[in-house]
N, C-alpha and C. Protein backbone atom coordinates (compact mmCIF):
# COMPACT_ATOMS: atom_id res chain seq x y z
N UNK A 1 -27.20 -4.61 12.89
CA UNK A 1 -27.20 -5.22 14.20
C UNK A 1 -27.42 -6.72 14.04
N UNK A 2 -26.60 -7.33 14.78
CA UNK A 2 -27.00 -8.94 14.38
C UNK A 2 -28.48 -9.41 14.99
N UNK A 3 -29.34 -8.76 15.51
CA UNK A 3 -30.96 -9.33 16.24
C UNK A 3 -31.46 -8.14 14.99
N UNK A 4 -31.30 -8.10 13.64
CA UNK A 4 -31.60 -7.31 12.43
C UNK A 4 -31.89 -5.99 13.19
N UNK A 5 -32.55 -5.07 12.30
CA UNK A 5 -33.14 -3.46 12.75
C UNK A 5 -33.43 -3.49 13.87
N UNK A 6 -33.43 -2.49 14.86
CA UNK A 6 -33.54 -2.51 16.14
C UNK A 6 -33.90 -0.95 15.99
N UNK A 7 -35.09 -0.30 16.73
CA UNK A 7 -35.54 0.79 17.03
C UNK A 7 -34.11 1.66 18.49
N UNK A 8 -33.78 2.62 17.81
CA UNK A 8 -32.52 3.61 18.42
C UNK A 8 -33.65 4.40 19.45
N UNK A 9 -33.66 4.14 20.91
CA UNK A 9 -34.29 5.00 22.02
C UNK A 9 -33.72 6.28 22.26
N UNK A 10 -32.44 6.31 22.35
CA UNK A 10 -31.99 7.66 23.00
C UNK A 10 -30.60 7.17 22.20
N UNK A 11 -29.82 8.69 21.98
CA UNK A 11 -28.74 9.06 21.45
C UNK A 11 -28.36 10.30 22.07
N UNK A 12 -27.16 9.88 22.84
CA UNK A 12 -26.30 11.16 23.49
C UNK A 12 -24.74 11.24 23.39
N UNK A 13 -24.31 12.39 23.54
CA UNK A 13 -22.60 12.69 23.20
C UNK A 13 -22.15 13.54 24.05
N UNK A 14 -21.09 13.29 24.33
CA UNK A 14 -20.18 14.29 24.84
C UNK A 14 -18.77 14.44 24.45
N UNK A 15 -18.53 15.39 24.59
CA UNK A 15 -17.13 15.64 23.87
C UNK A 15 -16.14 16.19 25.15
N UNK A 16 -15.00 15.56 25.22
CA UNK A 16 -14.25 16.14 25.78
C UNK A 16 -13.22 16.42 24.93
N UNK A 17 -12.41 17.80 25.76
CA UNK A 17 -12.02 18.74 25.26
C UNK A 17 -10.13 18.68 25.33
N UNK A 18 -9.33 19.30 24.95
CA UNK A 18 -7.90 18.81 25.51
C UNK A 18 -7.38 18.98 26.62
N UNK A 19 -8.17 19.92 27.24
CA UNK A 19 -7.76 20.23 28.96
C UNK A 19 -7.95 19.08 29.65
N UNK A 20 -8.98 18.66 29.42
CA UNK A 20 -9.62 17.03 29.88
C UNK A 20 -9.10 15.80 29.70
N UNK A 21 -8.51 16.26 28.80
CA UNK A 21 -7.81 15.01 27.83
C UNK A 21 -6.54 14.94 28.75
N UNK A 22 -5.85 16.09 28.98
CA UNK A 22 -4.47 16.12 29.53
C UNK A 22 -4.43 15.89 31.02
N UNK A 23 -5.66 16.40 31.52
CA UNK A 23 -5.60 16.03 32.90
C UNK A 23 -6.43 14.35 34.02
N UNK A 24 -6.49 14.12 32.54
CA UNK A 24 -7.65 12.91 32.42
C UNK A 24 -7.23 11.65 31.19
N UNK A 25 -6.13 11.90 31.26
CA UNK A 25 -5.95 10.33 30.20
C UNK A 25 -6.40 9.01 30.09
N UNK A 26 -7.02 9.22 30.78
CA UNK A 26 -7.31 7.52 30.97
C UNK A 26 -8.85 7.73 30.21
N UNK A 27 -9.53 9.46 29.61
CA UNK A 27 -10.51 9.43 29.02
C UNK A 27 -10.00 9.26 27.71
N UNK A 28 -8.50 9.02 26.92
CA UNK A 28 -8.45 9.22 25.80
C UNK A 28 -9.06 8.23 24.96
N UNK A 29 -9.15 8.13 24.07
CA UNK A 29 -10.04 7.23 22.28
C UNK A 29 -8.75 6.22 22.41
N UNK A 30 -9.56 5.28 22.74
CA UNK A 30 -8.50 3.74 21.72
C UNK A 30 -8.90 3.94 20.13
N UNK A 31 -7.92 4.10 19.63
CA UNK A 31 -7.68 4.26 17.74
C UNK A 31 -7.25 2.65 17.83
N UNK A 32 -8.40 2.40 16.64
CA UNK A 32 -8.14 0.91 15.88
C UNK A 32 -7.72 1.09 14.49
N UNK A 33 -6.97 0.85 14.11
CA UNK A 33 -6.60 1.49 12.77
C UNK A 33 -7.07 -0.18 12.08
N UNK A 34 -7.32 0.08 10.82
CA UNK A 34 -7.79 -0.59 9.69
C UNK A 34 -7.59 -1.94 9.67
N UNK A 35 -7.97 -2.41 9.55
CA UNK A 35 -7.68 -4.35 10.23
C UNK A 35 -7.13 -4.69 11.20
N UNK A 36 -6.53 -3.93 12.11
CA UNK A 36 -6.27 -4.34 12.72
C UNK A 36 -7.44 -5.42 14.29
N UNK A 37 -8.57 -5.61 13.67
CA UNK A 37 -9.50 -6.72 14.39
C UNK A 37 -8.70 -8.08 13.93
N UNK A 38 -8.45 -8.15 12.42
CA UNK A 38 -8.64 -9.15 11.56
C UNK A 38 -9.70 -9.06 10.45
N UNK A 39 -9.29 -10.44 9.41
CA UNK A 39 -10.57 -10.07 8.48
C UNK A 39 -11.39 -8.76 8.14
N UNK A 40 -9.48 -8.08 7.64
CA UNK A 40 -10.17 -6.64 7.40
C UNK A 40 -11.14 -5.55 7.95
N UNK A 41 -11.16 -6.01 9.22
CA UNK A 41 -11.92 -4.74 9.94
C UNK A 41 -11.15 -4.42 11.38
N UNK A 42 -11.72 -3.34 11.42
CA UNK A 42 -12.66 -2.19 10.94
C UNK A 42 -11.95 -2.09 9.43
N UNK A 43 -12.95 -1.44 8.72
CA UNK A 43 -12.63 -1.03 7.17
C UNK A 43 -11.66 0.15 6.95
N UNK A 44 -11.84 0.78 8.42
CA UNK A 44 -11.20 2.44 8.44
C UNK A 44 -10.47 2.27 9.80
N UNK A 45 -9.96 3.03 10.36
CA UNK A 45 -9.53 3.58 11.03
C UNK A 45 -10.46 3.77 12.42
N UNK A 46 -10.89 3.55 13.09
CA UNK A 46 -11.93 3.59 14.60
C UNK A 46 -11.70 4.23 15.41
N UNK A 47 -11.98 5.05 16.11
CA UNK A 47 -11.97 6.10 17.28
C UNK A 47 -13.14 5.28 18.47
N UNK A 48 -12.97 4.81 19.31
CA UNK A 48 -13.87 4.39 20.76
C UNK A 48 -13.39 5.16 21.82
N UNK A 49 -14.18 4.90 22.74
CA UNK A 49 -13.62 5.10 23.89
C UNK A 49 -13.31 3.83 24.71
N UNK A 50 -11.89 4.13 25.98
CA UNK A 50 -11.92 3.27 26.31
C UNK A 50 -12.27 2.03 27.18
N UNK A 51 -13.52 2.36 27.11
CA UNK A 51 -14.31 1.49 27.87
C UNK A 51 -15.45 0.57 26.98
N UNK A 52 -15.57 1.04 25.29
CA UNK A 52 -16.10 0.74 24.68
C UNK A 52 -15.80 -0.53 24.48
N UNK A 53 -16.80 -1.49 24.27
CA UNK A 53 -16.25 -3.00 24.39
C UNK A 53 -16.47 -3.30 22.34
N UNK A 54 -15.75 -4.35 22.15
CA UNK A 54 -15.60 -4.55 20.53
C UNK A 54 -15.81 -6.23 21.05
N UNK A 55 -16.12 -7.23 19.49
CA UNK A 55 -16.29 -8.22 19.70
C UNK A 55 -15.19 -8.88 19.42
N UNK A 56 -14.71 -9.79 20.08
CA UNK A 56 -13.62 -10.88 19.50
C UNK A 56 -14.37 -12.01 19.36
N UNK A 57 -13.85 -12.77 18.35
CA UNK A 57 -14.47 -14.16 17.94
C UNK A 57 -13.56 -14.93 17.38
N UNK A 58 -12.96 -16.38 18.12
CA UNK A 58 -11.85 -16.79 17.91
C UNK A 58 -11.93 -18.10 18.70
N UNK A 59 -10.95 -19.09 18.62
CA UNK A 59 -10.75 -19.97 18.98
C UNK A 59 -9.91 -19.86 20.92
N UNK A 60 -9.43 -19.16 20.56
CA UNK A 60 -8.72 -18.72 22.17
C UNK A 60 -9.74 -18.23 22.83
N UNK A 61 -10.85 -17.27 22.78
CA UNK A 61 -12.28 -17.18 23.12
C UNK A 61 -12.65 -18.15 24.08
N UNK A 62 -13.18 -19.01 22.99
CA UNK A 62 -13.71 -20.40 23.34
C UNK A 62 -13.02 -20.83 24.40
N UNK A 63 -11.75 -21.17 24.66
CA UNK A 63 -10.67 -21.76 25.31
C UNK A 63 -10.79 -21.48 26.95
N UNK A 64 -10.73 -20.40 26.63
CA UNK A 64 -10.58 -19.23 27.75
C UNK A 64 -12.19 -19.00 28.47
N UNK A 65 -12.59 -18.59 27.38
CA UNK A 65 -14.33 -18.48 28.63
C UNK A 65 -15.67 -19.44 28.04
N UNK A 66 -15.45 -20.27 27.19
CA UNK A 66 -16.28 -20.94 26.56
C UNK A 66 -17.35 -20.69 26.03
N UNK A 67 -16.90 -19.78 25.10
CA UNK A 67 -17.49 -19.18 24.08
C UNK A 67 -16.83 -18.43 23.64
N UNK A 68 -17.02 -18.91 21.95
CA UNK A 68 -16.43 -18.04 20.84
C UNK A 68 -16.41 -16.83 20.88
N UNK A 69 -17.56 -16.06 21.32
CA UNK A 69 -17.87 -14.42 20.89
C UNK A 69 -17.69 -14.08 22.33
N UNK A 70 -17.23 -12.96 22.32
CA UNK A 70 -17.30 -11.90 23.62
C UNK A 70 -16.61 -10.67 23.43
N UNK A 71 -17.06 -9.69 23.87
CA UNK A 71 -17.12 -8.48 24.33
C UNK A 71 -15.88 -8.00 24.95
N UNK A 72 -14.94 -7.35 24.59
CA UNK A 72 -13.68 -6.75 25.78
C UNK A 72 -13.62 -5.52 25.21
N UNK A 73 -13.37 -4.31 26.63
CA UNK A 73 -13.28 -3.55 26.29
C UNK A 73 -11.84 -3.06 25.34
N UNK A 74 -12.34 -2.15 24.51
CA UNK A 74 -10.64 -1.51 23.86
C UNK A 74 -9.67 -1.39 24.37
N UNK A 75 -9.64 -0.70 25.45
CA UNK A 75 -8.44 -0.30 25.80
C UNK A 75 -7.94 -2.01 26.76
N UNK A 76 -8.11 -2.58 27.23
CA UNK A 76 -7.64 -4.28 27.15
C UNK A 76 -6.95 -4.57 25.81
N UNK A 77 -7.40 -4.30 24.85
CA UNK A 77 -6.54 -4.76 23.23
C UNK A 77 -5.52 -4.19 22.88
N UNK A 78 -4.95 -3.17 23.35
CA UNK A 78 -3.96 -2.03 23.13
C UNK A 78 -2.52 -2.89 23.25
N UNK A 79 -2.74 -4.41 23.44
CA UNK A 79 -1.17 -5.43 22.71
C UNK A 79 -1.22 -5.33 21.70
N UNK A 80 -2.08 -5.33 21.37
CA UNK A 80 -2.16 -5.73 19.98
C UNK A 80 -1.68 -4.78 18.38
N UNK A 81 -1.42 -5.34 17.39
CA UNK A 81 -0.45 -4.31 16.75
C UNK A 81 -1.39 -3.84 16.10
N UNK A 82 -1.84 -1.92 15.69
CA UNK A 82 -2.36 -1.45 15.39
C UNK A 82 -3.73 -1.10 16.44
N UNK A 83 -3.69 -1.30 17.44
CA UNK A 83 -4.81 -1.14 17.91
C UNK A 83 -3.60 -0.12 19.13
N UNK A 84 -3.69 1.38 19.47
CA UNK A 84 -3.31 2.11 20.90
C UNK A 84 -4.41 3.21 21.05
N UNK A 85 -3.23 3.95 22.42
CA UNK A 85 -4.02 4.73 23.06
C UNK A 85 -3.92 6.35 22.00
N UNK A 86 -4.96 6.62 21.26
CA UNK A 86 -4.76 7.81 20.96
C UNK A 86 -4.42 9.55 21.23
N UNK A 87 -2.90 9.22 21.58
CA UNK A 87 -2.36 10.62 22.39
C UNK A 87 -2.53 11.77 21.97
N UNK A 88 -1.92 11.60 20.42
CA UNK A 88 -2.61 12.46 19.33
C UNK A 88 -3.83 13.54 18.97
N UNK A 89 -4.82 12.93 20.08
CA UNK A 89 -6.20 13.42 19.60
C UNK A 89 -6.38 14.94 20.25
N UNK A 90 -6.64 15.91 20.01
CA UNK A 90 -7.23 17.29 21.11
C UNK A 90 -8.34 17.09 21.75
N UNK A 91 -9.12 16.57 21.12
CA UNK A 91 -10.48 17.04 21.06
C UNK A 91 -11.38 15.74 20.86
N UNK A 92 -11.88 15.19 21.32
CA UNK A 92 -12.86 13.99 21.48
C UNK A 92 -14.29 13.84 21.58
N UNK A 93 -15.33 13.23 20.86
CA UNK A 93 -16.66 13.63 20.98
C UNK A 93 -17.07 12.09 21.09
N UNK A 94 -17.69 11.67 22.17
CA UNK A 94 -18.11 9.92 22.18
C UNK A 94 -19.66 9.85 21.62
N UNK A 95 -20.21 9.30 21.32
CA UNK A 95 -21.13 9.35 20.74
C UNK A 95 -21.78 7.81 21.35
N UNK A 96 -22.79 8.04 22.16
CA UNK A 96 -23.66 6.61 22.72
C UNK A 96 -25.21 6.68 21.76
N UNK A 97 -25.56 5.52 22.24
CA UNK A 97 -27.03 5.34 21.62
C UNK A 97 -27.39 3.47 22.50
N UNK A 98 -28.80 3.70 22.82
CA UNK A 98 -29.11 2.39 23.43
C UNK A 98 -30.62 1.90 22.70
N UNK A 99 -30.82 1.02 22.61
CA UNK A 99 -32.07 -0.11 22.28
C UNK A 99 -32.89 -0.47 22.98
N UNK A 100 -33.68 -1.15 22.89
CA UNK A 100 -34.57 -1.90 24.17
C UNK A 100 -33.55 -2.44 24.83
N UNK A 101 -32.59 -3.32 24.11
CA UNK A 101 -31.67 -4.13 24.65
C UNK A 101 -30.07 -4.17 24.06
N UNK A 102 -29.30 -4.78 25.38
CA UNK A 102 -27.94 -4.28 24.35
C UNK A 102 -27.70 -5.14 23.53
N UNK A 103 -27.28 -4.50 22.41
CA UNK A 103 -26.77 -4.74 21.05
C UNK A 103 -25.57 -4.90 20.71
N UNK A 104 -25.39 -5.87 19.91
CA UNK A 104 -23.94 -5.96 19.16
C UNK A 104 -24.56 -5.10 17.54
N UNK A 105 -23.66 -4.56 17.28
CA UNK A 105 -23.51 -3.15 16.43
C UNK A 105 -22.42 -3.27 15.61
N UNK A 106 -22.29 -2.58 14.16
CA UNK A 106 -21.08 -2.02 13.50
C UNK A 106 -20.86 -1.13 13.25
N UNK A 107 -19.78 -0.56 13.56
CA UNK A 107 -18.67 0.57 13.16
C UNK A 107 -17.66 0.31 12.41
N UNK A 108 -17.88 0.80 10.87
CA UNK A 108 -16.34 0.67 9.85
C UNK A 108 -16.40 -0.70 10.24
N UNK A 109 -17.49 -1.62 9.90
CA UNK A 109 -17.86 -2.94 9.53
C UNK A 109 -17.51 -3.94 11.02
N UNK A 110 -16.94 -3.63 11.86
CA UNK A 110 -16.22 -4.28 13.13
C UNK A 110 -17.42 -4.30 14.07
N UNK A 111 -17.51 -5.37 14.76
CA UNK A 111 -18.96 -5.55 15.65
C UNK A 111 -18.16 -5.18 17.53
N UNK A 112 -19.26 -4.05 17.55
CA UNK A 112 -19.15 -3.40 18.81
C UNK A 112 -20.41 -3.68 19.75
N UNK A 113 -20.67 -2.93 20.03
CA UNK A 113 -21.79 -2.68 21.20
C UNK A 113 -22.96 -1.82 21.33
N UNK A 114 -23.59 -1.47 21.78
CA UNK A 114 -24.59 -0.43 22.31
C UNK A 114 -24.52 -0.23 23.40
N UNK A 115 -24.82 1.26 24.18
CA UNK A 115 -24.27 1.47 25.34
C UNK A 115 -25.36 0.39 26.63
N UNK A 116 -24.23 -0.17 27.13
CA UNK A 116 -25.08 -1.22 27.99
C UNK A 116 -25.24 -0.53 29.21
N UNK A 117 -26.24 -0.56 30.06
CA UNK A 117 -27.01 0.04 30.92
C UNK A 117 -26.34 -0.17 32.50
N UNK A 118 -25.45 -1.08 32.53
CA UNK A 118 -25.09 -1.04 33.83
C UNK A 118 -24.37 0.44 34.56
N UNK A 119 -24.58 -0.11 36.05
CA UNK A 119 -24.28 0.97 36.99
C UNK A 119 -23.39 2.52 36.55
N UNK A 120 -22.20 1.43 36.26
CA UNK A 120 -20.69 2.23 35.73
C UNK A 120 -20.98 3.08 34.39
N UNK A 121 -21.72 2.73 33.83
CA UNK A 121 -21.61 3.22 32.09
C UNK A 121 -22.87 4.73 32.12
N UNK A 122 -23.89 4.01 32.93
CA UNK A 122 -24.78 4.79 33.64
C UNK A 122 -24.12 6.53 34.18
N UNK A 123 -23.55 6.42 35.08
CA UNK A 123 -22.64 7.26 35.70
C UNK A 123 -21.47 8.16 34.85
N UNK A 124 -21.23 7.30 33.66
CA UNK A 124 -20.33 7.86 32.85
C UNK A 124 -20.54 8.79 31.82
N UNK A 125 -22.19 8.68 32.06
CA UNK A 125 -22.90 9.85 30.69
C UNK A 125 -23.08 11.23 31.27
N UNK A 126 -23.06 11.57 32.30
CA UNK A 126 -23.49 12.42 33.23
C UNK A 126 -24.81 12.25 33.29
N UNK A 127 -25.66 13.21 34.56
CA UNK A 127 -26.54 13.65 35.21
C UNK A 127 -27.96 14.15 34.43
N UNK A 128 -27.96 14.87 33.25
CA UNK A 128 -28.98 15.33 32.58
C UNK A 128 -29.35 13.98 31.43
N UNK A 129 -28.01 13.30 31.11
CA UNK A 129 -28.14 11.96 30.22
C UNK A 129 -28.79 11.09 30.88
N UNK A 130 -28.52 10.98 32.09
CA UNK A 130 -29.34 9.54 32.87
C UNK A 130 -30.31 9.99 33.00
N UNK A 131 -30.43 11.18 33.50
CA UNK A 131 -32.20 11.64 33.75
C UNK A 131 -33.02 11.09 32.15
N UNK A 132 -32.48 11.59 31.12
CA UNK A 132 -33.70 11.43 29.81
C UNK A 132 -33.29 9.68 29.64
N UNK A 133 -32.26 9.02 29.58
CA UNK A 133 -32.46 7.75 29.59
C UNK A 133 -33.68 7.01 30.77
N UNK A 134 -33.77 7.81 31.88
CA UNK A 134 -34.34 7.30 32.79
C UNK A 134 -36.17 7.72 32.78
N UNK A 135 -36.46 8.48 31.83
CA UNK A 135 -37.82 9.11 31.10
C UNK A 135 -37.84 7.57 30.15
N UNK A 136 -36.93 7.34 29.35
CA UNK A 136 -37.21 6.42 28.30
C UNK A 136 -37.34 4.98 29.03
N UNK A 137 -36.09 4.65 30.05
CA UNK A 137 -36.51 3.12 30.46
C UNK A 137 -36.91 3.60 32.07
N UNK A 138 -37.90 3.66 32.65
CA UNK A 138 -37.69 4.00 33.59
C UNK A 138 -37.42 3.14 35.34
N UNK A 139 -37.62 1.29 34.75
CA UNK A 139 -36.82 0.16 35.12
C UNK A 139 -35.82 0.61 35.34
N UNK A 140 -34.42 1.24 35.05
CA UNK A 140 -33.54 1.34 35.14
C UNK A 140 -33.41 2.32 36.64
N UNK A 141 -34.00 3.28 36.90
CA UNK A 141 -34.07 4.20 38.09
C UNK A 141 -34.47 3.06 39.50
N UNK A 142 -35.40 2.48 38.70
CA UNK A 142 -35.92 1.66 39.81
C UNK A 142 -35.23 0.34 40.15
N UNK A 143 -34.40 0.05 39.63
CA UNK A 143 -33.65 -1.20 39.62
C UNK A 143 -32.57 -0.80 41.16
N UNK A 144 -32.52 -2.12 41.95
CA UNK A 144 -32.10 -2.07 43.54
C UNK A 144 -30.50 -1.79 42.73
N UNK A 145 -29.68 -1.05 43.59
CA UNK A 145 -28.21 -0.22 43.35
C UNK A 145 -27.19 -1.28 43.41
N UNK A 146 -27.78 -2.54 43.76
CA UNK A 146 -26.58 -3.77 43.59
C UNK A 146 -27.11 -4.36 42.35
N UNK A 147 -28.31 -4.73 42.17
CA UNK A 147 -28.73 -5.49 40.72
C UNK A 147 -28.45 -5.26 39.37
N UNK A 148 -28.07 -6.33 39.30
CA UNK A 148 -27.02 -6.24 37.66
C UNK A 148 -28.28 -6.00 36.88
N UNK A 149 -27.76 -5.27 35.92
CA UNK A 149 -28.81 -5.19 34.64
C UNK A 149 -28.91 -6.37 33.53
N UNK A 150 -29.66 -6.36 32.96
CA UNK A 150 -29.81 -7.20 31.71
C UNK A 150 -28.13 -7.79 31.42
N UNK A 151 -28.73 -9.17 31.10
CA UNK A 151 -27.60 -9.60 29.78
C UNK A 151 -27.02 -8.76 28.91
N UNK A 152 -25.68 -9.00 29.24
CA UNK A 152 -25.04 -8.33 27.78
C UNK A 152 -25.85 -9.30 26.28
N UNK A 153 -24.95 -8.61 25.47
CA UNK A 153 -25.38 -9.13 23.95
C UNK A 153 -24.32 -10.19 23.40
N UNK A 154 -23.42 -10.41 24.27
CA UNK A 154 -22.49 -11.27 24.33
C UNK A 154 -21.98 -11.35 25.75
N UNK A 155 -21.21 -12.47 26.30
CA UNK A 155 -20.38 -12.03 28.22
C UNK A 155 -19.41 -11.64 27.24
N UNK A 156 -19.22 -10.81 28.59
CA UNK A 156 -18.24 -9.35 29.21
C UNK A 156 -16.82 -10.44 29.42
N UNK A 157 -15.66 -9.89 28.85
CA UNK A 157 -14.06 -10.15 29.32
C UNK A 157 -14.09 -8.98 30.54
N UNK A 158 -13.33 -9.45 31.62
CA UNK A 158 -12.90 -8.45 32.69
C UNK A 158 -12.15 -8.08 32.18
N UNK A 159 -11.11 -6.84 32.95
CA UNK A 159 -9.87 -6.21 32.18
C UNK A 159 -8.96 -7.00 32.32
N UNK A 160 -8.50 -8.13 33.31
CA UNK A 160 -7.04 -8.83 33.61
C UNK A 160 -7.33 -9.84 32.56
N UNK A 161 -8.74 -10.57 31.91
CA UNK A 161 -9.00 -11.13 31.51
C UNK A 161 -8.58 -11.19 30.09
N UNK A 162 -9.64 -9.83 29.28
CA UNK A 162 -9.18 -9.20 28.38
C UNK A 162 -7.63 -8.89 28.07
N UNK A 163 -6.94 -8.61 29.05
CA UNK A 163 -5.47 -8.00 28.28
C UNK A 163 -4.56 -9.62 28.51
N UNK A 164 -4.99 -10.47 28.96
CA UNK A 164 -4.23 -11.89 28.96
C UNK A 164 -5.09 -12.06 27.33
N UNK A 165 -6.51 -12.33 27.00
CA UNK A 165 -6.08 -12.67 26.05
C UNK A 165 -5.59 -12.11 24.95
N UNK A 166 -5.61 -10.69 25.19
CA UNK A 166 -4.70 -9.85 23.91
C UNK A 166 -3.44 -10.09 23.49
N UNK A 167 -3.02 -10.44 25.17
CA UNK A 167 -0.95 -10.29 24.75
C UNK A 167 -1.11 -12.30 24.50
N UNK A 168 -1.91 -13.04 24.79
CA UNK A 168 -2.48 -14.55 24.32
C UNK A 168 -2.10 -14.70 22.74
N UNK A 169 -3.25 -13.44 22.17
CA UNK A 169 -3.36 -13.41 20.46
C UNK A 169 -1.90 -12.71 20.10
N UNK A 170 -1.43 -12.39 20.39
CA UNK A 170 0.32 -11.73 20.24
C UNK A 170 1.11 -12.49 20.38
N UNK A 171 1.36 -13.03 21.50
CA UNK A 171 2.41 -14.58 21.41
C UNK A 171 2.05 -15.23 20.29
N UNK A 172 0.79 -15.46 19.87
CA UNK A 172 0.65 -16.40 18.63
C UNK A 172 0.08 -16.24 17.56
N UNK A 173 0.83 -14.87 17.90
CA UNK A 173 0.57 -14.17 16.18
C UNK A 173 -0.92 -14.06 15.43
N UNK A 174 -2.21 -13.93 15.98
CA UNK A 174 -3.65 -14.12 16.25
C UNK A 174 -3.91 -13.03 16.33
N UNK A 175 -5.01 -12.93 15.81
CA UNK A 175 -5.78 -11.43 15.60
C UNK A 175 -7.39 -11.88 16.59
N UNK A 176 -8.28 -10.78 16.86
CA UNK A 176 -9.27 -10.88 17.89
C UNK A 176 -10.46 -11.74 17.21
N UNK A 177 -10.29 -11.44 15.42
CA UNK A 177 -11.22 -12.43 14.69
C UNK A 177 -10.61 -13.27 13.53
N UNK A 178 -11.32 -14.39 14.02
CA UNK A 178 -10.60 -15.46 12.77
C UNK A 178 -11.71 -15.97 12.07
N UNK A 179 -11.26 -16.27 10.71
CA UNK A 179 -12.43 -16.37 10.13
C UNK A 179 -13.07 -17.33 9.89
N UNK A 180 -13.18 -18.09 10.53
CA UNK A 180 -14.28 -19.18 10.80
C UNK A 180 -14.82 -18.97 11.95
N UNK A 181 -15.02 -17.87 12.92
CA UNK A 181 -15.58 -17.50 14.06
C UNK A 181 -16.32 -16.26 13.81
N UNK A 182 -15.88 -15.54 12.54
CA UNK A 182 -16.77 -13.70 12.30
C UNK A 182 -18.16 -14.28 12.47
N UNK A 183 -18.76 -13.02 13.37
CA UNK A 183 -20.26 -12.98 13.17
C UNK A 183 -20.89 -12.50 11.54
């Protein structure tokens, strides 16, 4: 984690299944296949979901929201070559985990996220998940239903945002990390 070791609070998963998958696409895994970040990462092949946000760090970044590093979710990157929507898959298991605070994280060496606590992401774990997240932080239950949560660990790309600068790094032949910008 780039704020070093960080104590793991809660860890939860769910898997959806291919019935779900077929009647629900928009739950499928963005597959990042093997460099396709840049600078050789991910090292492997990546399975997210698509709402999972990954880091870009780049000069168009900067340009665009003024600052190098930020957060967009996957499925926003899906211009990009080697990075789609995994149709392929049957069977899907997401796997979350949160911190005191959200985290920038690696997977197959590529800097992602920790599940960040707002409203939407909240809602997306189901009902028995928020309850034990809500034993562990319990700020979060009590927080007023419009109030944003904590800082991300980097700002958030919106989605119109995110996929301008994807098909951005595609016109000019640019990958999401360049290497004088990797964390």
């Amino acid at each position: 984690m780039d704020n070093g070791p960080q104590e793991i609070r809660w860890i939860g998963q769910q898997t959806i299944g291919a019935g779900a998958l077929m009647a629900q696409p928009k739950l499928r895994p963005i597959r990042i296949q093997a460099g396709a970040l840049g600078q050789g990462l991910p090292e492997r092949d990546l399975l997210v979901s698509p709402q999972h946000r990954m880091l870009a760090s780049n000069r168009l970044a900067q340009r665009m929201f003024g600052t190098q590093e930020v957060l967009v979710a996957a499925k926003q990157l899906v211009a990009l070559n080697g990075i789609d929507v995994a149709d392929d898959v049957d069977e899907v298991t997401y796997v979350h985990f949160l911190c005191d605070q959200h985290e920038v994280v690696f997977a197959e060496g590529a800097a992602s996220e920790t599940l960040y606590t707002g409203t939407e992401a909240l809602k997306s774990v189901g009902k028995a998940a928020r309850e034990e997240i809500f034993s562990i932080f319990p700020e979060l239950r009590e927080r007023e239903p419009d109030a944003l949560p904590a800082a991300g660990a980097r700002p958030f790309v919106n989605g119109r945002m995110g996929r301008q600068m994807a098909q951005r790094l595609v016109n000019n032949s640019k990958l999401p990390l360049e290497p004088a910008c990797r964390t």
